[in-house]
C-alpha atoms as a PDB file:
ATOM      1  CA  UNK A   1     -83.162  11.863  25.492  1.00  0.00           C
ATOM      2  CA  UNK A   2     -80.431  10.185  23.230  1.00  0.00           C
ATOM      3  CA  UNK A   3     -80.200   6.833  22.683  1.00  0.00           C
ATOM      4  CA  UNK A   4     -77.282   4.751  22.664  1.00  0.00           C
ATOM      5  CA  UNK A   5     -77.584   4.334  18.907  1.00  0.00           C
ATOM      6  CA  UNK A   6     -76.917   7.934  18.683  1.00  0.00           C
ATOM      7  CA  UNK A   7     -73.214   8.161  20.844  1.00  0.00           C
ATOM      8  CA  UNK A   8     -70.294   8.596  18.872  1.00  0.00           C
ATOM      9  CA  UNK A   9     -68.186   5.638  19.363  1.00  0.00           C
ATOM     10  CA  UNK A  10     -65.645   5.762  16.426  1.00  0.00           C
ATOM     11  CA  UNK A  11     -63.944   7.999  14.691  1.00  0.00           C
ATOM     12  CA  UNK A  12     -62.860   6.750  11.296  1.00  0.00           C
ATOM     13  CA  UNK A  13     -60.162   8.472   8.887  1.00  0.00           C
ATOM     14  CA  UNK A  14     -61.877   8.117   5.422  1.00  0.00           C
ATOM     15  CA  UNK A  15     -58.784  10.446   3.433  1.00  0.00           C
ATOM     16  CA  UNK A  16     -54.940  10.654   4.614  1.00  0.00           C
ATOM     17  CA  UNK A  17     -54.092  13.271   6.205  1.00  0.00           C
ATOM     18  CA  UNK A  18     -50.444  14.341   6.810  1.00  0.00           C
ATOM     19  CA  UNK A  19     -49.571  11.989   9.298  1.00  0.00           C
ATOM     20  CA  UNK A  20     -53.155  10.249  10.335  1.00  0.00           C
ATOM     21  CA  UNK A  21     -53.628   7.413   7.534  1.00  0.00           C
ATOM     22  CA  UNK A  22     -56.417   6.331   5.978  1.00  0.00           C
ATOM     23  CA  UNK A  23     -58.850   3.621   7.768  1.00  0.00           C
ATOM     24  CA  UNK A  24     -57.699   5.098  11.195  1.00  0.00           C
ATOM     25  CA  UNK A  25     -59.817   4.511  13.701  1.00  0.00           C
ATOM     26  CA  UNK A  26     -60.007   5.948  17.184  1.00  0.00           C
ATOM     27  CA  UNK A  27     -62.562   4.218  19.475  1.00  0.00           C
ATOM     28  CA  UNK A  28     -63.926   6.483  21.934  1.00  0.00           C
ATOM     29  CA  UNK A  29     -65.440   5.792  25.163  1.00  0.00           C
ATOM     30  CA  UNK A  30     -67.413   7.911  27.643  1.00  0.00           C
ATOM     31  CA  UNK A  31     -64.143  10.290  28.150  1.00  0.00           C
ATOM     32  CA  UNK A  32     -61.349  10.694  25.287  1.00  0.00           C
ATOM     33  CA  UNK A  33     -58.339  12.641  26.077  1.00  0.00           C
ATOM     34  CA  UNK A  34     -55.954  13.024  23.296  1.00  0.00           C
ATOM     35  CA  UNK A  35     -52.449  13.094  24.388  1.00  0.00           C
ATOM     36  CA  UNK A  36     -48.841  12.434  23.012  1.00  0.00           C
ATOM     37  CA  UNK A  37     -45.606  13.602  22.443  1.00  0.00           C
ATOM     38  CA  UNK A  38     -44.402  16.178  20.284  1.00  0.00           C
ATOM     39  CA  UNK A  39     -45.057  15.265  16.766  1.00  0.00           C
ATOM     40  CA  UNK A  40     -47.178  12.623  17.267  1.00  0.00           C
ATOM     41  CA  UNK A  41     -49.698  13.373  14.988  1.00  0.00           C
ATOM     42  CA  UNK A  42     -52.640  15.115  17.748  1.00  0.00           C
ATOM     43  CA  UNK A  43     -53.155  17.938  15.749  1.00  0.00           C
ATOM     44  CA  UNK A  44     -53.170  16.486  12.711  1.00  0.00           C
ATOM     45  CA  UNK A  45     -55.971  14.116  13.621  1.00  0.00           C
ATOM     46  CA  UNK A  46     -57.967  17.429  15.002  1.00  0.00           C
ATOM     47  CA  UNK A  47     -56.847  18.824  11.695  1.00  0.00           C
ATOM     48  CA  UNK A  48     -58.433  15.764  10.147  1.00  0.00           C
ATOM     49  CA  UNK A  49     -62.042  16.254  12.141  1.00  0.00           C
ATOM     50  CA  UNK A  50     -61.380  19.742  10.592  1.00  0.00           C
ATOM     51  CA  UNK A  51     -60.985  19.451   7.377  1.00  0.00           C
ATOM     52  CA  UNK A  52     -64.302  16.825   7.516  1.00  0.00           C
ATOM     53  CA  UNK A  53     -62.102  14.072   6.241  1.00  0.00           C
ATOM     54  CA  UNK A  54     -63.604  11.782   9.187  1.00  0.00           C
ATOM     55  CA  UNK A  55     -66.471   9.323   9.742  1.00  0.00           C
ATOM     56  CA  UNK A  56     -68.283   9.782  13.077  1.00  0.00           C
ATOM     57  CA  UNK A  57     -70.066   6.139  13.758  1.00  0.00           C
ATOM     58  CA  UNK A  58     -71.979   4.556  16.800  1.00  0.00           C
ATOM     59  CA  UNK A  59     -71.765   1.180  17.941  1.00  0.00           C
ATOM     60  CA  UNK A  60     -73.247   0.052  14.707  1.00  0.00           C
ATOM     61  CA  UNK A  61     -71.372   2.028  12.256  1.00  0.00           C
ATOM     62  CA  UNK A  62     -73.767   3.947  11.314  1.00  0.00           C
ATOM     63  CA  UNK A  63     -72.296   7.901  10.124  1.00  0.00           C
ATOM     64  CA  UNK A  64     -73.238   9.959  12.635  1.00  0.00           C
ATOM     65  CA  UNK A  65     -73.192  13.713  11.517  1.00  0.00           C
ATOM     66  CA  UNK A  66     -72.679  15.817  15.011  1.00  0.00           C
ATOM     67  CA  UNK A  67     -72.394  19.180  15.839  1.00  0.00           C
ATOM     68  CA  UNK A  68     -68.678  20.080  16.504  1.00  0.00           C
ATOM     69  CA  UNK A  69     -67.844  22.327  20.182  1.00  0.00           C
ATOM     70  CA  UNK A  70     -64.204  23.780  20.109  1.00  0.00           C
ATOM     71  CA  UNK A  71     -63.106  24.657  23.840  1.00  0.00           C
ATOM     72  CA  UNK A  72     -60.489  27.487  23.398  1.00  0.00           C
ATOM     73  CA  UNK A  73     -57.965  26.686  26.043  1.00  0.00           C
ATOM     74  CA  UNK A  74     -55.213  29.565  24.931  1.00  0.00           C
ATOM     75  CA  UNK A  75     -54.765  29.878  29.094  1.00  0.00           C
ATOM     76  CA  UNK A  76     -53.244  25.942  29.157  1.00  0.00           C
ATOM     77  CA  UNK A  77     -49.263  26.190  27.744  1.00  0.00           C
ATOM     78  CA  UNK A  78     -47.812  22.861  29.132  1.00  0.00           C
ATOM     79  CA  UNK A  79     -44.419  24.229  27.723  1.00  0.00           C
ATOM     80  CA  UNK A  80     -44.574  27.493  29.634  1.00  0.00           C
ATOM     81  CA  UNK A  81     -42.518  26.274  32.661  1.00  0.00           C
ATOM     82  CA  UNK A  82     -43.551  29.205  34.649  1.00  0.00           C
ATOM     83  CA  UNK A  83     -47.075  28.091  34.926  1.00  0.00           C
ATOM     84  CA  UNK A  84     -48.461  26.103  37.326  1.00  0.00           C
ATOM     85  CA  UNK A  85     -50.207  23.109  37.210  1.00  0.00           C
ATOM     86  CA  UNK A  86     -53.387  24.645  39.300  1.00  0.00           C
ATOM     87  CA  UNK A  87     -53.616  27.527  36.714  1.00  0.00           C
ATOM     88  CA  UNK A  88     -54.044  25.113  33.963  1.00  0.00           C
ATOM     89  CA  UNK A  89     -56.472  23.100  35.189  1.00  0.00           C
ATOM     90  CA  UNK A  90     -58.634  26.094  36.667  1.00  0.00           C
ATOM     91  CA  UNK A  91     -58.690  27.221  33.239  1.00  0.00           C
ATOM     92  CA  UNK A  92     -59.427  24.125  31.661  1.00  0.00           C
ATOM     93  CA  UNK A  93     -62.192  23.944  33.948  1.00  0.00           C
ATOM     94  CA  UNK A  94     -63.329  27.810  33.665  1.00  0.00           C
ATOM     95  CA  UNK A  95     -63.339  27.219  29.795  1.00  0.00           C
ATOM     96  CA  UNK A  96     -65.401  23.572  30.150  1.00  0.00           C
ATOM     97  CA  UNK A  97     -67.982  25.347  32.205  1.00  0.00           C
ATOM     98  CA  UNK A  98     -68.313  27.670  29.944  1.00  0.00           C
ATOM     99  CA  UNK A  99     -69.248  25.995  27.500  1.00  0.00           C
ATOM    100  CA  UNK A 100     -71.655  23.918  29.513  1.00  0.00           C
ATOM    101  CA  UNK A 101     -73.244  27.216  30.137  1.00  0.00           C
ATOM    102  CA  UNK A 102     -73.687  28.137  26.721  1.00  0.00           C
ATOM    103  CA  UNK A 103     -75.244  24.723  25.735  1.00  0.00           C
ATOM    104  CA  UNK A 104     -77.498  25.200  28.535  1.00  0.00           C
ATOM    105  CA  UNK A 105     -76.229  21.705  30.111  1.00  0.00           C
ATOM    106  CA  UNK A 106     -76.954  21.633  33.522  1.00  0.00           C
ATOM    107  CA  UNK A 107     -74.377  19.714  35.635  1.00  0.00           C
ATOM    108  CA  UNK A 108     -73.504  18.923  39.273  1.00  0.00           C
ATOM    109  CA  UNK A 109     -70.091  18.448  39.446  1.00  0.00           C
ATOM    110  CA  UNK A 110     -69.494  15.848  42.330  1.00  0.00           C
ATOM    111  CA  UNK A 111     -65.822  15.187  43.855  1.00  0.00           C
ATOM    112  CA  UNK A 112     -64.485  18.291  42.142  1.00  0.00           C
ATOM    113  CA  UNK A 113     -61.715  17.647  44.364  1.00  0.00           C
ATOM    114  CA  UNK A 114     -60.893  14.271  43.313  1.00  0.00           C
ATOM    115  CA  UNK A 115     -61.039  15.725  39.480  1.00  0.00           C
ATOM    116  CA  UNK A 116     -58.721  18.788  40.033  1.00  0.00           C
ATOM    117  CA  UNK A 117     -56.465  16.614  41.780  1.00  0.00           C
ATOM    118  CA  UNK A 118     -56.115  14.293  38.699  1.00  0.00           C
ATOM    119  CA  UNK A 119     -55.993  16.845  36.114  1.00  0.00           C
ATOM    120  CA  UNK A 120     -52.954  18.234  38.316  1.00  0.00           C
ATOM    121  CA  UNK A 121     -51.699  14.556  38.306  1.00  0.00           C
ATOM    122  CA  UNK A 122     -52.300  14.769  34.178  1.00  0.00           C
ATOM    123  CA  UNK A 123     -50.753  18.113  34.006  1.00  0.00           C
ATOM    124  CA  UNK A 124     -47.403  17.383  35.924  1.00  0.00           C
ATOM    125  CA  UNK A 125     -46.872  13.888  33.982  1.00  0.00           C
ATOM    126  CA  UNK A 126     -46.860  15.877  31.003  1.00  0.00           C
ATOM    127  CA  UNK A 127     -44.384  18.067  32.159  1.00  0.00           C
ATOM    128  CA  UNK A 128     -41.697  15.620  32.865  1.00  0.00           C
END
């Protein structure tokens, strides 16, 4: 079991990059989403985590040195007006059980519901 020494709670910009400047620190809690506008520097800062240019820390600020999970999601286009917002989520949700499956996590996922209703929620706020 991990202990709570052992969570990622920061993640600190040691170099520039593009956009992201140096000493940046996102603080992360049990769920991050990243969102933002158009050119507001999101992929730059995953660009950043990328291009190891980043500090992972726990509470203490100790480095942390974790293993790094992309989740494809080429079936989510918030631009593509023609989707809807139930596809997008269903896919975001096909692609994070996916990869629960491959890491051998097993989950029960309780007022699934609830969650799908939210992501919609997400989804369509986004769209405005």
């Amino acid at each position: 079991m991990m202990e709570n020494n052992n969570i990622i709670k920061k993640i600190k910009v040691i170099t520039e990059h593009k956009t992201i400047p140096k000493d940046f620190v996102l603080e992360l809690k049990q769920l991050t989403v990243i969102t933002g506008e158009n050119n507001s520097g999101k992929t730059n800062f995953i660009e950043a985590i990328n291009e190891n240019k980043v500090e992972f820390l726990d509470e203490n600020n100790r480095k942390l040195t974790p293993k790094i999970v992309y989740i494809a999601a080429e079936n989510i286009k918030p631009s593509d007006s023609e989707c809807k917002a139930s596809a997008k989520s269903t896919g975001l949700v096909k692609n994070l059980a996916e990869l629960f499956s491959n890491l051998k996590v097993k989950f029960e996922l309780k007022n699934q519901e609830d969650i799908i209703k939210d992501i919609n929620d997400l989804i369509e706020k986004t769209n405005v």
